[in-house]
PDB file of N, CA and C in Angstrom:
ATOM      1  N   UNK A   1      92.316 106.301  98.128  1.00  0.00           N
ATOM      2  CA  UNK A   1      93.650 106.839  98.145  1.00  0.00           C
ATOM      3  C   UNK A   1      94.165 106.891  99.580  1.00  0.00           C
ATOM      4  N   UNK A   2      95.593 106.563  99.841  1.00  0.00           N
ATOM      5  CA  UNK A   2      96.191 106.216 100.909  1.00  0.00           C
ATOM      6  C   UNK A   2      95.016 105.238 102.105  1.00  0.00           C
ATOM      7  N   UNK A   3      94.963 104.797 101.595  1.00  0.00           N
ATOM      8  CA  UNK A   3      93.893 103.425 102.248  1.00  0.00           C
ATOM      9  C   UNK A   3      95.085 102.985 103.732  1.00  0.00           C
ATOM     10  N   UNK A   4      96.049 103.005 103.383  1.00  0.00           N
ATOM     11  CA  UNK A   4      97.081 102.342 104.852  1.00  0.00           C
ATOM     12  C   UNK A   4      97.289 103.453 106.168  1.00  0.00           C
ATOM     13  N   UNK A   5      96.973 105.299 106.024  1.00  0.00           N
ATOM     14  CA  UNK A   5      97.109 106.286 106.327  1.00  0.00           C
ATOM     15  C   UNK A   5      95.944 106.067 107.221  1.00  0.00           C
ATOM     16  N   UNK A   6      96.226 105.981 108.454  1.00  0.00           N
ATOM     17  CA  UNK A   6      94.551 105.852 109.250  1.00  0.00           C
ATOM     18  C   UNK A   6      94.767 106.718 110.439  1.00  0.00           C
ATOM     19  N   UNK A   7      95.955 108.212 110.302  1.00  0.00           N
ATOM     20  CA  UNK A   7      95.989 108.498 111.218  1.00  0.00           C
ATOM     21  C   UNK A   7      95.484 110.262 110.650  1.00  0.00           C
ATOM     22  N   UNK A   8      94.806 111.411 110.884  1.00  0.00           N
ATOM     23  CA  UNK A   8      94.613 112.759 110.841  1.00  0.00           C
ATOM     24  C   UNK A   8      95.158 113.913 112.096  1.00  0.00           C
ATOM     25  N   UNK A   9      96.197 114.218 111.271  1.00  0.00           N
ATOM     26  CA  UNK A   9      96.438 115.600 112.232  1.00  0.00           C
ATOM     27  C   UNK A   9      96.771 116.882 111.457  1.00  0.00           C
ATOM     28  N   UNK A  10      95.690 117.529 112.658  1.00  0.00           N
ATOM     29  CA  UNK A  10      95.699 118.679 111.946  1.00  0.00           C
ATOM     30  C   UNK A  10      96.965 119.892 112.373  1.00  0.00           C
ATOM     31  N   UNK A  11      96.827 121.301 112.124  1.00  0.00           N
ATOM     32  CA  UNK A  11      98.187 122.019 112.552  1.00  0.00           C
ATOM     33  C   UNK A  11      97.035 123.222 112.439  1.00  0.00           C
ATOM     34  N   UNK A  12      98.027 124.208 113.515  1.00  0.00           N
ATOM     35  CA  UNK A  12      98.173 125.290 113.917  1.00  0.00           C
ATOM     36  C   UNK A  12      98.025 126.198 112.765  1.00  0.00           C
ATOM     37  N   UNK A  13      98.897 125.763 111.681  1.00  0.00           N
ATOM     38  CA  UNK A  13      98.859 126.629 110.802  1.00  0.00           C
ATOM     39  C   UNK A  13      99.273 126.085 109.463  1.00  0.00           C
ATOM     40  N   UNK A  14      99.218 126.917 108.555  1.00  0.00           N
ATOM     41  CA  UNK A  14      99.922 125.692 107.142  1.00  0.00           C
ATOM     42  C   UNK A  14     101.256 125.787 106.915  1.00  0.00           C
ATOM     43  N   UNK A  15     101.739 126.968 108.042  1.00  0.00           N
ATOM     44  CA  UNK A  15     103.293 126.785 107.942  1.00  0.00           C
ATOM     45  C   UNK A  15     103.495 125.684 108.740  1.00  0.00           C
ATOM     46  N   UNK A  16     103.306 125.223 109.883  1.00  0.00           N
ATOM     47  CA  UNK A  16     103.391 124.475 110.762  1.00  0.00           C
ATOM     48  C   UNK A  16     103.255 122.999 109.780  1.00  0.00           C
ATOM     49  N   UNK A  17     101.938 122.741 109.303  1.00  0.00           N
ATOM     50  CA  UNK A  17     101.824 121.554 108.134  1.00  0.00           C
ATOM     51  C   UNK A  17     103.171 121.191 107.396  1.00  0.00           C
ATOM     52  N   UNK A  18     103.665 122.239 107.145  1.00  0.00           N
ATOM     53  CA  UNK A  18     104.854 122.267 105.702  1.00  0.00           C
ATOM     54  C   UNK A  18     106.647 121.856 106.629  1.00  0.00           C
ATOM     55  N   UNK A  19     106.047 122.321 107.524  1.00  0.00           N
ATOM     56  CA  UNK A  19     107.142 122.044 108.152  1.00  0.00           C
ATOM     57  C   UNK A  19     107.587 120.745 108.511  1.00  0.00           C
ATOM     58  N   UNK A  20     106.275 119.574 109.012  1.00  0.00           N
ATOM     59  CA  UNK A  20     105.897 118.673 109.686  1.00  0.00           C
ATOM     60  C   UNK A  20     106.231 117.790 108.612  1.00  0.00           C
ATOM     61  N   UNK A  21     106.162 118.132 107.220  1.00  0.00           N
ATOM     62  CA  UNK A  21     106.183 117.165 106.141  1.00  0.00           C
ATOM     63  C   UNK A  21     107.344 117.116 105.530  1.00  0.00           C
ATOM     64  N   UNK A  22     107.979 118.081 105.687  1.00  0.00           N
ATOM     65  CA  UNK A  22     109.344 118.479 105.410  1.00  0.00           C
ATOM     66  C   UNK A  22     110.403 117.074 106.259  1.00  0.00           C
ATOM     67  N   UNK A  23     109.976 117.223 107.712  1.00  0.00           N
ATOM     68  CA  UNK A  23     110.846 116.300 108.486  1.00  0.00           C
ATOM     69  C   UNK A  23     110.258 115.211 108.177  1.00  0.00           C
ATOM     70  N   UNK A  24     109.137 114.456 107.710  1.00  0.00           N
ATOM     71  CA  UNK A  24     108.881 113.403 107.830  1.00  0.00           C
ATOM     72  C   UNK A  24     109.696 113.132 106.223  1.00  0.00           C
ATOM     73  N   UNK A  25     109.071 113.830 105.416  1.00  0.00           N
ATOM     74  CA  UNK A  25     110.444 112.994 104.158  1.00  0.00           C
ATOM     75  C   UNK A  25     111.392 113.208 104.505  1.00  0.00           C
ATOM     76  N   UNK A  26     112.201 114.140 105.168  1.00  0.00           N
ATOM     77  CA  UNK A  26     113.539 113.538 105.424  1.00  0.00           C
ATOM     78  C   UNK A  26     113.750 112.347 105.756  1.00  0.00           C
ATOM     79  N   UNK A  27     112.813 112.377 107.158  1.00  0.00           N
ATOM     80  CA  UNK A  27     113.453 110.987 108.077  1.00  0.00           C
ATOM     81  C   UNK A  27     112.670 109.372 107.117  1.00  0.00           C
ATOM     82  N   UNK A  28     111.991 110.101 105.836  1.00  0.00           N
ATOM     83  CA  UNK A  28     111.665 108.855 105.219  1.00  0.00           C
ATOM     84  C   UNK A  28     110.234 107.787 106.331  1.00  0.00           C
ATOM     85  N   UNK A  29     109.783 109.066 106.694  1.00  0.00           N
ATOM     86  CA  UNK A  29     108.085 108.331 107.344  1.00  0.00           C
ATOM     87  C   UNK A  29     107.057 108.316 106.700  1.00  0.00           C
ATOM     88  N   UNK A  30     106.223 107.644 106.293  1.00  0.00           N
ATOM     89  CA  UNK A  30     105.255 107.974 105.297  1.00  0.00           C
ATOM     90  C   UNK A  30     104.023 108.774 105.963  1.00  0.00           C
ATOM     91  N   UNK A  31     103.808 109.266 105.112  1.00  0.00           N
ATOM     92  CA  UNK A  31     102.875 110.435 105.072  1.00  0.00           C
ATOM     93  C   UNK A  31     102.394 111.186 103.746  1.00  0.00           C
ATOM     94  N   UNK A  32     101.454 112.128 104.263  1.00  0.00           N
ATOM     95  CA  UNK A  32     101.001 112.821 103.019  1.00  0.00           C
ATOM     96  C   UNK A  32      99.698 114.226 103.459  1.00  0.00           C
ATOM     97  N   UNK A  33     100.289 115.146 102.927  1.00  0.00           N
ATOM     98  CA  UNK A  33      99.908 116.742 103.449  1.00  0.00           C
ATOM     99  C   UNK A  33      98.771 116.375 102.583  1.00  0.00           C
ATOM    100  N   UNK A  34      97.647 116.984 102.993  1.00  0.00           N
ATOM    101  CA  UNK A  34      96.368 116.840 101.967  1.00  0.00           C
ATOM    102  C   UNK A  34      96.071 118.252 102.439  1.00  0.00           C
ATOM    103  N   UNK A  35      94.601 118.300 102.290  1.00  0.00           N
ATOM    104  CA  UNK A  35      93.616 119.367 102.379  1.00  0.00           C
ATOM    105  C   UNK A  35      92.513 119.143 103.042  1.00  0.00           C
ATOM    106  N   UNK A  36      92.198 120.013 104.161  1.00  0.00           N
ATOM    107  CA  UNK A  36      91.376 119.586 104.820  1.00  0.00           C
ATOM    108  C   UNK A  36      90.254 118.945 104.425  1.00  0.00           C
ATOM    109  N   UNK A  37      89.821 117.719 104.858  1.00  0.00           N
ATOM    110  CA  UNK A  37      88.263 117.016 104.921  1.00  0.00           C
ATOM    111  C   UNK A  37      87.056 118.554 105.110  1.00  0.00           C
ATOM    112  N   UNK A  38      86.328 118.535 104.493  1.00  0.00           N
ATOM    113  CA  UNK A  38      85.667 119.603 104.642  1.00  0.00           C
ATOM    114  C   UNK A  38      84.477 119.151 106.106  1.00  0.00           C
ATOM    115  N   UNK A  39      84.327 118.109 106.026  1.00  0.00           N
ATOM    116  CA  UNK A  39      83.864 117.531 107.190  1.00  0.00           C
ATOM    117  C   UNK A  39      84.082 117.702 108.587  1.00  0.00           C
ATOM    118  N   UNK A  40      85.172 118.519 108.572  1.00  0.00           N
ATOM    119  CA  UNK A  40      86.088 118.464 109.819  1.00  0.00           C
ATOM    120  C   UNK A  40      86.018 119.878 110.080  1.00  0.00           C
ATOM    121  N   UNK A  41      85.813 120.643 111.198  1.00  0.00           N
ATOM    122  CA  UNK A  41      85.749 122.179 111.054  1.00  0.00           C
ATOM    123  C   UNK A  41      86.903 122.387 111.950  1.00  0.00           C
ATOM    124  N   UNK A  42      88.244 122.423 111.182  1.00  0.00           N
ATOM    125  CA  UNK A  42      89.580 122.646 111.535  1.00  0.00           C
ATOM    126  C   UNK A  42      89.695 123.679 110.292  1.00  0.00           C
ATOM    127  N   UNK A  43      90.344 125.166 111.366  1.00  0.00           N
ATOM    128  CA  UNK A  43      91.013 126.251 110.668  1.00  0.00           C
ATOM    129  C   UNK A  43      91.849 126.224 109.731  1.00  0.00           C
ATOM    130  N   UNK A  44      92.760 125.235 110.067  1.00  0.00           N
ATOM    131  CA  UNK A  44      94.254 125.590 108.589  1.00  0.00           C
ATOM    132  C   UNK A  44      93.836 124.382 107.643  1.00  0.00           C
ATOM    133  N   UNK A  45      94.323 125.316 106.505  1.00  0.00           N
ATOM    134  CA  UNK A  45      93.317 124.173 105.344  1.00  0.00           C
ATOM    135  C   UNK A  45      94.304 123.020 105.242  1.00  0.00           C
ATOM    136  N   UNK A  46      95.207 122.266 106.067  1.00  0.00           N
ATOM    137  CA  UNK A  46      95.988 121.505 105.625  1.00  0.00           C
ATOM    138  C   UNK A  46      96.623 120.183 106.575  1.00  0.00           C
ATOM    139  N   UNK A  47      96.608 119.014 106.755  1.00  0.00           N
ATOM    140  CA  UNK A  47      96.234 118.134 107.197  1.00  0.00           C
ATOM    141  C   UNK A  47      97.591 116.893 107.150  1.00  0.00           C
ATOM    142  N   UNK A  48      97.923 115.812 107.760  1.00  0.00           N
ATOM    143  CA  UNK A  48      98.724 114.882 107.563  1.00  0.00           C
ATOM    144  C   UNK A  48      98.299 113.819 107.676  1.00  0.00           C
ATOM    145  N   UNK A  49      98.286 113.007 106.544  1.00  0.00           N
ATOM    146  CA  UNK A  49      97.852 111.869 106.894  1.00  0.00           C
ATOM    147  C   UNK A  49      99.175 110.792 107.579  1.00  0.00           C
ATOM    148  N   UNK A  50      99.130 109.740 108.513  1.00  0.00           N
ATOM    149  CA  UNK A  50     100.103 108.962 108.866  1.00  0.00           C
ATOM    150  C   UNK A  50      99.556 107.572 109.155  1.00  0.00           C
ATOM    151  N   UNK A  51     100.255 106.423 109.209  1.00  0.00           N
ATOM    152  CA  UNK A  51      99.939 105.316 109.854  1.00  0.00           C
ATOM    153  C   UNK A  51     100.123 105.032 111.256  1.00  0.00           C
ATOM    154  N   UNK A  52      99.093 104.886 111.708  1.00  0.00           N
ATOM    155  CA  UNK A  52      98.846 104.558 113.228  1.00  0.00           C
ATOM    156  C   UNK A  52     100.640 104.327 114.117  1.00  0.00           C
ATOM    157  N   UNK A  53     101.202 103.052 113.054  1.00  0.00           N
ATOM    158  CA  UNK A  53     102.105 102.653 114.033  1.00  0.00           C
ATOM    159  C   UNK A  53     103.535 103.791 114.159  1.00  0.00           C
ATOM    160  N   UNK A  54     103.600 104.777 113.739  1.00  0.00           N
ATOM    161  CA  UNK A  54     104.183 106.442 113.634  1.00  0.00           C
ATOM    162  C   UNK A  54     103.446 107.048 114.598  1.00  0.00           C
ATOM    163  N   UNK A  55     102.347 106.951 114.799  1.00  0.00           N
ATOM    164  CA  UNK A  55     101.652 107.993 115.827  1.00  0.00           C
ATOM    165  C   UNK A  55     103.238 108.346 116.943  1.00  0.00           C
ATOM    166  N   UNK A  56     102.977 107.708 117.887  1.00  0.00           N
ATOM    167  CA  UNK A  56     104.546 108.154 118.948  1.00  0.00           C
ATOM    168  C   UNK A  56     105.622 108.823 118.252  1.00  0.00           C
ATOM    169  N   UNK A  57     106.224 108.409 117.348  1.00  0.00           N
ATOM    170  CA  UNK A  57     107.380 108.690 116.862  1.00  0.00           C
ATOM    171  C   UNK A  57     107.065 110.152 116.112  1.00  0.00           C
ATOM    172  N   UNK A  58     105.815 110.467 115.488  1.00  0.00           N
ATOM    173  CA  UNK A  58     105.501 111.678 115.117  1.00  0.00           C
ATOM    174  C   UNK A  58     105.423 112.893 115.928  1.00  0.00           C
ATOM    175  N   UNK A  59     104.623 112.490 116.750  1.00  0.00           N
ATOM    176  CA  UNK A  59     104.392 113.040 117.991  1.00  0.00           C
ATOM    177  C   UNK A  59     105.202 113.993 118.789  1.00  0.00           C
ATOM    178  N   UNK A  60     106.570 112.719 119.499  1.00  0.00           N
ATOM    179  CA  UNK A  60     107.552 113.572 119.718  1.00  0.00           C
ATOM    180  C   UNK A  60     108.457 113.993 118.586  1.00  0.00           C
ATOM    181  N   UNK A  61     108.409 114.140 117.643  1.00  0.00           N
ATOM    182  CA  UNK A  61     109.739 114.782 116.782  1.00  0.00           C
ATOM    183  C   UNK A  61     109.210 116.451 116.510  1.00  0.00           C
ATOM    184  N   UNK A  62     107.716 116.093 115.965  1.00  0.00           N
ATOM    185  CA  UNK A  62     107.021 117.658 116.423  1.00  0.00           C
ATOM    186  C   UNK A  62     107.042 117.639 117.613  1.00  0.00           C
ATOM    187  N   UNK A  63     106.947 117.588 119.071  1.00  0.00           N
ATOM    188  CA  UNK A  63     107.554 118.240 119.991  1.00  0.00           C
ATOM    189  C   UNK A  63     108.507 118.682 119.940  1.00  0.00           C
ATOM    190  N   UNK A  64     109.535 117.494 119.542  1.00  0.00           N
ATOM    191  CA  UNK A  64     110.752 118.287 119.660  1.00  0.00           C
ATOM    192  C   UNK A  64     111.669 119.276 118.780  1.00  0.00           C
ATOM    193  N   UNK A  65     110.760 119.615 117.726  1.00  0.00           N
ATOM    194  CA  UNK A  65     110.602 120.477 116.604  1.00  0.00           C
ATOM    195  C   UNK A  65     110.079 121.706 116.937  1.00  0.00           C
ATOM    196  N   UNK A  66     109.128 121.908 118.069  1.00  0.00           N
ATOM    197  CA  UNK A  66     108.088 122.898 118.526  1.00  0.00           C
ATOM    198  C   UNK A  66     107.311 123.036 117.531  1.00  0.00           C
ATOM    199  N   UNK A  67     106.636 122.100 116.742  1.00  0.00           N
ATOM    200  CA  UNK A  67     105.720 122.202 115.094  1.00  0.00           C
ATOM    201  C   UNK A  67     104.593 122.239 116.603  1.00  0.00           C
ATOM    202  N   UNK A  68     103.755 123.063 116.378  1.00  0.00           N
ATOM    203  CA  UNK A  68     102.499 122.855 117.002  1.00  0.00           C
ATOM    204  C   UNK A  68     101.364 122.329 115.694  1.00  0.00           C
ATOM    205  N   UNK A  69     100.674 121.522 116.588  1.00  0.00           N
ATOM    206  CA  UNK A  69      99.436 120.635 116.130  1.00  0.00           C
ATOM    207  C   UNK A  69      98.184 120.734 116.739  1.00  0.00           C
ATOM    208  N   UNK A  70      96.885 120.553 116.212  1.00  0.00           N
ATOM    209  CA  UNK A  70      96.006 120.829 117.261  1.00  0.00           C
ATOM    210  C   UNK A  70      94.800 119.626 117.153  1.00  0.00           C
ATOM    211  N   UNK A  71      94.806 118.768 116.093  1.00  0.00           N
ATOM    212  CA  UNK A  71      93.950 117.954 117.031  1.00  0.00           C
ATOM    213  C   UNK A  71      94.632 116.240 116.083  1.00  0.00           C
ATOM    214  N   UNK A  72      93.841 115.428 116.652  1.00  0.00           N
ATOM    215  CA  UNK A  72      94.509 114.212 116.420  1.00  0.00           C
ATOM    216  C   UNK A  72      93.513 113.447 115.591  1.00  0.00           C
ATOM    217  N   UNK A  73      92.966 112.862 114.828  1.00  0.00           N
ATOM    218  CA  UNK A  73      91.719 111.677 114.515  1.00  0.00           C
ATOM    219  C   UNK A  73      92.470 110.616 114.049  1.00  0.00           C
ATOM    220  N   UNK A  74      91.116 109.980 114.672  1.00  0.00           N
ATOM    221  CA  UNK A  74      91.461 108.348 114.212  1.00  0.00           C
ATOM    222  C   UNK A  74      90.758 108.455 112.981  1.00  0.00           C
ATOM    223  N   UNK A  75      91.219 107.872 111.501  1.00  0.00           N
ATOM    224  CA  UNK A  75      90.782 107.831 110.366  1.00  0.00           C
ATOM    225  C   UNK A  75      89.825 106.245 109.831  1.00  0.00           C
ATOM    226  N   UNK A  76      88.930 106.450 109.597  1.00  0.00           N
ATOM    227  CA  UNK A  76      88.489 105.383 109.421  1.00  0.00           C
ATOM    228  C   UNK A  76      88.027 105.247 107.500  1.00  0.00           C
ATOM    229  N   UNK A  77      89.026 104.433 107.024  1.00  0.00           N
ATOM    230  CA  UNK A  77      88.579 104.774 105.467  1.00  0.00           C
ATOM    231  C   UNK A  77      87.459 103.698 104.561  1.00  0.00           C
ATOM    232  N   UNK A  78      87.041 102.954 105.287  1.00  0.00           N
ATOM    233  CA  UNK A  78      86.280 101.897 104.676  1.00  0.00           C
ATOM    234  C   UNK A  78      84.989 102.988 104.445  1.00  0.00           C
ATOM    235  N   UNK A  79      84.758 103.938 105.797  1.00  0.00           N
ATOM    236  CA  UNK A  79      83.201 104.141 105.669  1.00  0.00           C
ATOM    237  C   UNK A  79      83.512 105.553 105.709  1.00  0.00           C
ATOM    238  N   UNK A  80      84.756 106.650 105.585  1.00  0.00           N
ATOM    239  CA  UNK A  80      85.161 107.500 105.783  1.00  0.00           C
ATOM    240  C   UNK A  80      84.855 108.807 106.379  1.00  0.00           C
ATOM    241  N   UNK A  81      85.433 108.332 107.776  1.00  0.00           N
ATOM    242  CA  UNK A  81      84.818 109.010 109.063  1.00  0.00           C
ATOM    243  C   UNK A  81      85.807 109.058 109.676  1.00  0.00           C
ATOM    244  N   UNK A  82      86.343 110.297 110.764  1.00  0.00           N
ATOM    245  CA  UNK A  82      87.209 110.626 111.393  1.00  0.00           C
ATOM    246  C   UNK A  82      86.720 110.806 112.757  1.00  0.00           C
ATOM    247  N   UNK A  83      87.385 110.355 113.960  1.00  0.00           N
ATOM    248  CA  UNK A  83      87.150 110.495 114.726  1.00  0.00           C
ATOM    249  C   UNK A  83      88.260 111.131 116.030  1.00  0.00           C
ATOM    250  N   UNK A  84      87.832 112.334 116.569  1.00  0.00           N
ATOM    251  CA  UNK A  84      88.561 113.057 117.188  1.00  0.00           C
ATOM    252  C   UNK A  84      89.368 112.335 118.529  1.00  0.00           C
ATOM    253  N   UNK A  85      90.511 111.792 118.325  1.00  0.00           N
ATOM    254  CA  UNK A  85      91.437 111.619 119.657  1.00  0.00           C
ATOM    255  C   UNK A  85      91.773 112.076 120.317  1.00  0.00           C
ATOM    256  N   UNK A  86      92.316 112.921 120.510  1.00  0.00           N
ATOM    257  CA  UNK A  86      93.146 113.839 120.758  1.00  0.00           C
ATOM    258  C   UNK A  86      93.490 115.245 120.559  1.00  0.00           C
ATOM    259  N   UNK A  87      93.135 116.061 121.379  1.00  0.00           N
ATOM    260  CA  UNK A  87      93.169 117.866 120.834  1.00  0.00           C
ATOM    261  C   UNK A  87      94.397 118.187 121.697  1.00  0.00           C
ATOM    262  N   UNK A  88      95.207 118.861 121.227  1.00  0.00           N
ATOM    263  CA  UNK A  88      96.256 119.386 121.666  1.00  0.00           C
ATOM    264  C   UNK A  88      95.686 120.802 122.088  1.00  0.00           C
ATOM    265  N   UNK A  89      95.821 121.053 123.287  1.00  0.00           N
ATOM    266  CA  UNK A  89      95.591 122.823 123.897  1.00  0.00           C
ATOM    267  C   UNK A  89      97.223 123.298 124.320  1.00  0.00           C
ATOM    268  N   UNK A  90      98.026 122.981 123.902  1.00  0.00           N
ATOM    269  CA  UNK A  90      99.373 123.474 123.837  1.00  0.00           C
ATOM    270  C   UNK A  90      99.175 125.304 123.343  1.00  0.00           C
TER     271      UNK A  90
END
């Protein structure tokens, strides 16, 4: 499921999540709020999946949203493993 989604970010909080998903269907970006990988020992149970080539464009719109986020993975779904990019200490 979502096999094209190879990007994981997590949030601050699950309001923060709801928010993040909110603007992305508006602006019509694909995505998809899941539930945390239990694999992953991230606090808010709630997660976005995105495609790589959105990474930037996601990025700043939660900036410029003030949605705080806190960490980034690269998704790997063939062998399904995440790997930490990026931690936001904002």
């Amino acid at each position: 499921m979502y096999d094209d989604l190879n990007r994981l970010l997590s949030f601050c909080s699950v309001r923060h999540a709801l928010l993040a998903e909110e603007i992305m269907q508006r602006l019509g970006i694909p995505g998809a709020l899941v539930p945390t990988p239990r694999k992953l020992d991230i606090h808010c149970g709630q997660c976005m999946l995105f495609q790589a080539e959105k990474q930037e464009q996601i990025l700043a719109l939660l900036q410029e949203k003030n949605i705080r986020w806190s960490k980034l993975f690269l998704r790997n779904v063939s062998v399904d493993t995440y790997e930490l990019y990026i931690q936001n200490d904002d």
